[in-house]
C-alpha atoms as a PDB file:
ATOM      1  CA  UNK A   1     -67.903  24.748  -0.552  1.00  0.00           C
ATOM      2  CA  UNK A   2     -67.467  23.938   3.197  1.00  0.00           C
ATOM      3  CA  UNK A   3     -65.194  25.368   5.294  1.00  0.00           C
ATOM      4  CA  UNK A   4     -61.976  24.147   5.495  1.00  0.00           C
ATOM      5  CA  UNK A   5     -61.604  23.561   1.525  1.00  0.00           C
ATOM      6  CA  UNK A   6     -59.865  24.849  -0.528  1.00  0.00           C
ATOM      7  CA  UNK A   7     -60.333  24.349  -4.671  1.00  0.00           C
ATOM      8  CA  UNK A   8     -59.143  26.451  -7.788  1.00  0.00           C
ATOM      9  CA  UNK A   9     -60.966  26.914 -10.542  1.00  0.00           C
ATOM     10  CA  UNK A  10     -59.277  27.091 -14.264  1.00  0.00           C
ATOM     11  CA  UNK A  11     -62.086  27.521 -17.404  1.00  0.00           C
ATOM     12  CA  UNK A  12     -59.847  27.562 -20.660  1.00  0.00           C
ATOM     13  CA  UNK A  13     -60.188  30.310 -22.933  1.00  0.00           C
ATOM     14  CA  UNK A  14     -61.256  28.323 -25.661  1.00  0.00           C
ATOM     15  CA  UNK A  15     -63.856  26.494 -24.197  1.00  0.00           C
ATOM     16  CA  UNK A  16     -65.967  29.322 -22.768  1.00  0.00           C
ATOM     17  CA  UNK A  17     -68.617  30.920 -24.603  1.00  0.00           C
ATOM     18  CA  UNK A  18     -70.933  33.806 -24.514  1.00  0.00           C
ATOM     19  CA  UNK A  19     -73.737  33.886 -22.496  1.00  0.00           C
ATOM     20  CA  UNK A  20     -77.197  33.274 -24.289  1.00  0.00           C
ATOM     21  CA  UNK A  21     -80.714  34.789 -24.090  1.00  0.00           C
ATOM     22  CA  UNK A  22     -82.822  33.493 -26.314  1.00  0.00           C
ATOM     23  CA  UNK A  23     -84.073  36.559 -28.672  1.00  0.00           C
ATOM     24  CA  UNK A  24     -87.722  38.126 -28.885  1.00  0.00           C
ATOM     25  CA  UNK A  25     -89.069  37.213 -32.141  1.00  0.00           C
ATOM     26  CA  UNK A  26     -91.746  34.756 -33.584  1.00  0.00           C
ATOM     27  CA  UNK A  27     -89.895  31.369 -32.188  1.00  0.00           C
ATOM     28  CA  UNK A  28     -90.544  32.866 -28.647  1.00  0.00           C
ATOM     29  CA  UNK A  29     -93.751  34.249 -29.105  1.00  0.00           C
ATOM     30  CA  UNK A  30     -94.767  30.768 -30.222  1.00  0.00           C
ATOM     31  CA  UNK A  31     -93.023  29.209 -27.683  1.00  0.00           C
ATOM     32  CA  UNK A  32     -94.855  31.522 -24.918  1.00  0.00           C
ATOM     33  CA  UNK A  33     -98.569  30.487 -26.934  1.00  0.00           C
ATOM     34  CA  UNK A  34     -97.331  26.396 -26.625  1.00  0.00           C
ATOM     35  CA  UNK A  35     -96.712  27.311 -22.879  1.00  0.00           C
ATOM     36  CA  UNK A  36     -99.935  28.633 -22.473  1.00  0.00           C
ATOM     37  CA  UNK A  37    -101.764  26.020 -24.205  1.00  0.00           C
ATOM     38  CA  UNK A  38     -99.700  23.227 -22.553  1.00  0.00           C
ATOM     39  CA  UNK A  39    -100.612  23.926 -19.450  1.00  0.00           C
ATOM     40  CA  UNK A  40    -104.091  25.240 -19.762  1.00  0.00           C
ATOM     41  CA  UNK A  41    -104.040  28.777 -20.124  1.00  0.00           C
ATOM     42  CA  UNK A  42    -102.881  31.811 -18.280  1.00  0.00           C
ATOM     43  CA  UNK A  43     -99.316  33.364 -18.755  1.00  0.00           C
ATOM     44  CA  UNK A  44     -96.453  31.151 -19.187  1.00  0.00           C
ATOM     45  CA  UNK A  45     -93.145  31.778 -16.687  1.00  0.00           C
ATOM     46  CA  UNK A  46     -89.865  32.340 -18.316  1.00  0.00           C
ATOM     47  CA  UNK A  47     -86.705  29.853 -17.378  1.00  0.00           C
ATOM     48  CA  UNK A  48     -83.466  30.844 -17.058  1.00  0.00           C
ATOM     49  CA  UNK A  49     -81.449  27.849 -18.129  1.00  0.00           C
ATOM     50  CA  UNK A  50     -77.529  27.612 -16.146  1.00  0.00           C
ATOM     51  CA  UNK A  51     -76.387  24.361 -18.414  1.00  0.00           C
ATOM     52  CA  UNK A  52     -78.215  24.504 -21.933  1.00  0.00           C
ATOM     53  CA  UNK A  53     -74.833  23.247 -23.290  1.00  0.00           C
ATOM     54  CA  UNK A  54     -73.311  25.324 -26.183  1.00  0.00           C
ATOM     55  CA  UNK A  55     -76.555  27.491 -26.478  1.00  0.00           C
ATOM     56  CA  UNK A  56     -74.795  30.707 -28.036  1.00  0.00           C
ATOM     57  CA  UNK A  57     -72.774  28.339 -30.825  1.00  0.00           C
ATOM     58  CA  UNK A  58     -75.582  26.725 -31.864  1.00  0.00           C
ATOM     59  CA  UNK A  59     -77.826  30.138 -32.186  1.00  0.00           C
ATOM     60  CA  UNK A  60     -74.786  31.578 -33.995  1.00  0.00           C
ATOM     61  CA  UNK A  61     -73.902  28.481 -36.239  1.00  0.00           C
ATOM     62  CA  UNK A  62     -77.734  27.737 -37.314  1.00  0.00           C
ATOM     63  CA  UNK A  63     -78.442  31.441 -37.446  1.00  0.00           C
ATOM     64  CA  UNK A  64     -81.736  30.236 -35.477  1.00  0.00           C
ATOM     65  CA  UNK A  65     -83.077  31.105 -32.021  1.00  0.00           C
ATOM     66  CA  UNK A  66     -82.468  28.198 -29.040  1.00  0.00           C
ATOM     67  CA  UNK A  67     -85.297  27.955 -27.439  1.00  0.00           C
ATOM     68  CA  UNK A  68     -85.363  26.042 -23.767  1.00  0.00           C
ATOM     69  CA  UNK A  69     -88.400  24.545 -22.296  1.00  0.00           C
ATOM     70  CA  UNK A  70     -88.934  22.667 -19.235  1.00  0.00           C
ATOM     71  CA  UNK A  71     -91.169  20.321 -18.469  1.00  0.00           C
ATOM     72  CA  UNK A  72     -90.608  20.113 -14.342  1.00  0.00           C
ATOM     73  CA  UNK A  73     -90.337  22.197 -11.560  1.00  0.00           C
ATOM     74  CA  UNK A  74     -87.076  23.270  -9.824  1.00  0.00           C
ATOM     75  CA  UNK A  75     -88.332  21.368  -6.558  1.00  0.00           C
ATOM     76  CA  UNK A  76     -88.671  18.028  -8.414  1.00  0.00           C
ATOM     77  CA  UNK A  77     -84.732  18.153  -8.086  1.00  0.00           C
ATOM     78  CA  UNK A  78     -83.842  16.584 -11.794  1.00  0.00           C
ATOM     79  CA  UNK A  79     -80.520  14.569 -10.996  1.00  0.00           C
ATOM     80  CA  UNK A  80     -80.321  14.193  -7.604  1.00  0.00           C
ATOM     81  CA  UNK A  81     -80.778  11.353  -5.226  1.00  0.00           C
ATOM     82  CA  UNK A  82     -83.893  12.633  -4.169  1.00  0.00           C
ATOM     83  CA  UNK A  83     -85.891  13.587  -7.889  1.00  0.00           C
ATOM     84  CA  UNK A  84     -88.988  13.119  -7.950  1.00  0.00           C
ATOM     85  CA  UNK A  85     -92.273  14.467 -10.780  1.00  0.00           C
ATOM     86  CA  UNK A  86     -95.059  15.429 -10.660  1.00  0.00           C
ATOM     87  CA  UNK A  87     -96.457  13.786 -13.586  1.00  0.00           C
ATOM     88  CA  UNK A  88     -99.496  16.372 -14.474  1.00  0.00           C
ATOM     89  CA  UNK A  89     -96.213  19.042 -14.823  1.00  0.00           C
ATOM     90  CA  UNK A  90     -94.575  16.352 -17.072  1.00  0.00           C
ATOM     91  CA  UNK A  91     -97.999  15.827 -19.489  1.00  0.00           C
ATOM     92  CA  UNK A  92     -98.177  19.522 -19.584  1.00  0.00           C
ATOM     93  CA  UNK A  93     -94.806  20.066 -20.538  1.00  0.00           C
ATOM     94  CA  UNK A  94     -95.023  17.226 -23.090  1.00  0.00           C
ATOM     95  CA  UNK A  95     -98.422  18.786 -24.292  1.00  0.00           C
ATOM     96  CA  UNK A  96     -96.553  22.539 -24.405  1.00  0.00           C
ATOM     97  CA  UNK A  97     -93.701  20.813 -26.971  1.00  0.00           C
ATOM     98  CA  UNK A  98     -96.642  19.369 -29.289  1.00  0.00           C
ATOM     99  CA  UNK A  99     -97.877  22.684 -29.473  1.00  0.00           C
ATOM    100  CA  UNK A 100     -94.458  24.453 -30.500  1.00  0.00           C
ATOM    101  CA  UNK A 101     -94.048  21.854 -32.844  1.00  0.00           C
ATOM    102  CA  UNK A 102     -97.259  23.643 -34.533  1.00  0.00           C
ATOM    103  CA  UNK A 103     -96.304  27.178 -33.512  1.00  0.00           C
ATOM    104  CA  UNK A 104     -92.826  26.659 -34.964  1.00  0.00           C
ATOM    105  CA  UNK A 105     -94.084  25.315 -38.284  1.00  0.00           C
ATOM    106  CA  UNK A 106     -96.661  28.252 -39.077  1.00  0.00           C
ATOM    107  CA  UNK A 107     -93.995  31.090 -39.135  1.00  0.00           C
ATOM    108  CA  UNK A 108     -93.196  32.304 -42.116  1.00  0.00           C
ATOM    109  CA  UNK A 109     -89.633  31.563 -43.213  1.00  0.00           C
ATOM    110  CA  UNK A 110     -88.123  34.665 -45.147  1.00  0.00           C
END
């Protein structure tokens, strides 16, 4: 905030929520492999993700891991007035989700 202003900031009880890290396990191993694959080999980087939404209810409602993936870099700057892509990033990242698709659908369910 600049100086000079001064704000308060209320978060009801009842709308906050626990934070969420997406667990190891076979979603996230396949998830890593779709990275990989997406964007041509070599190790995929992990995201933190600041405003997934109501990540932690919908891992606990489901019973099912939430799983982010991006699909741009931070200095694109997504929803500003100055975004911008690079669009090899965006076919990779579109290539990386076709992949999980296939990861996600060869684990075995119990």
């Amino acid at each position: 905030m600049p100086d000079g202003v001064e704000y308060e900031l209320t978060i009801p009880e009842e709308s906050g929520q626990d934070p969420y890290v997406t667990p190891d396990g076979p979603a996230l191993e396949a998830l890593v492999r779709a990275m990989e694959r997406g964007h041509g080999g070599g190790t995929a980087g992990r995201m933190g993700n600041a405003g997934g939404g109501p990540a932690e209810l919908l891992g606990r409602t489901f019973d099912a891991p939430v799983l982010f993936i991006g699909t741009g870099l931070p200095e694109d700057h997504w929803h500003s007035s100055d975004e911008s892509i690079d669009v090899g990033m965006l076919l990779d990242g579109a290539a990386s989700i076709a992949h999980l698709w296939e990861g996600l659908a060869a684990i075995e369910r119990d």
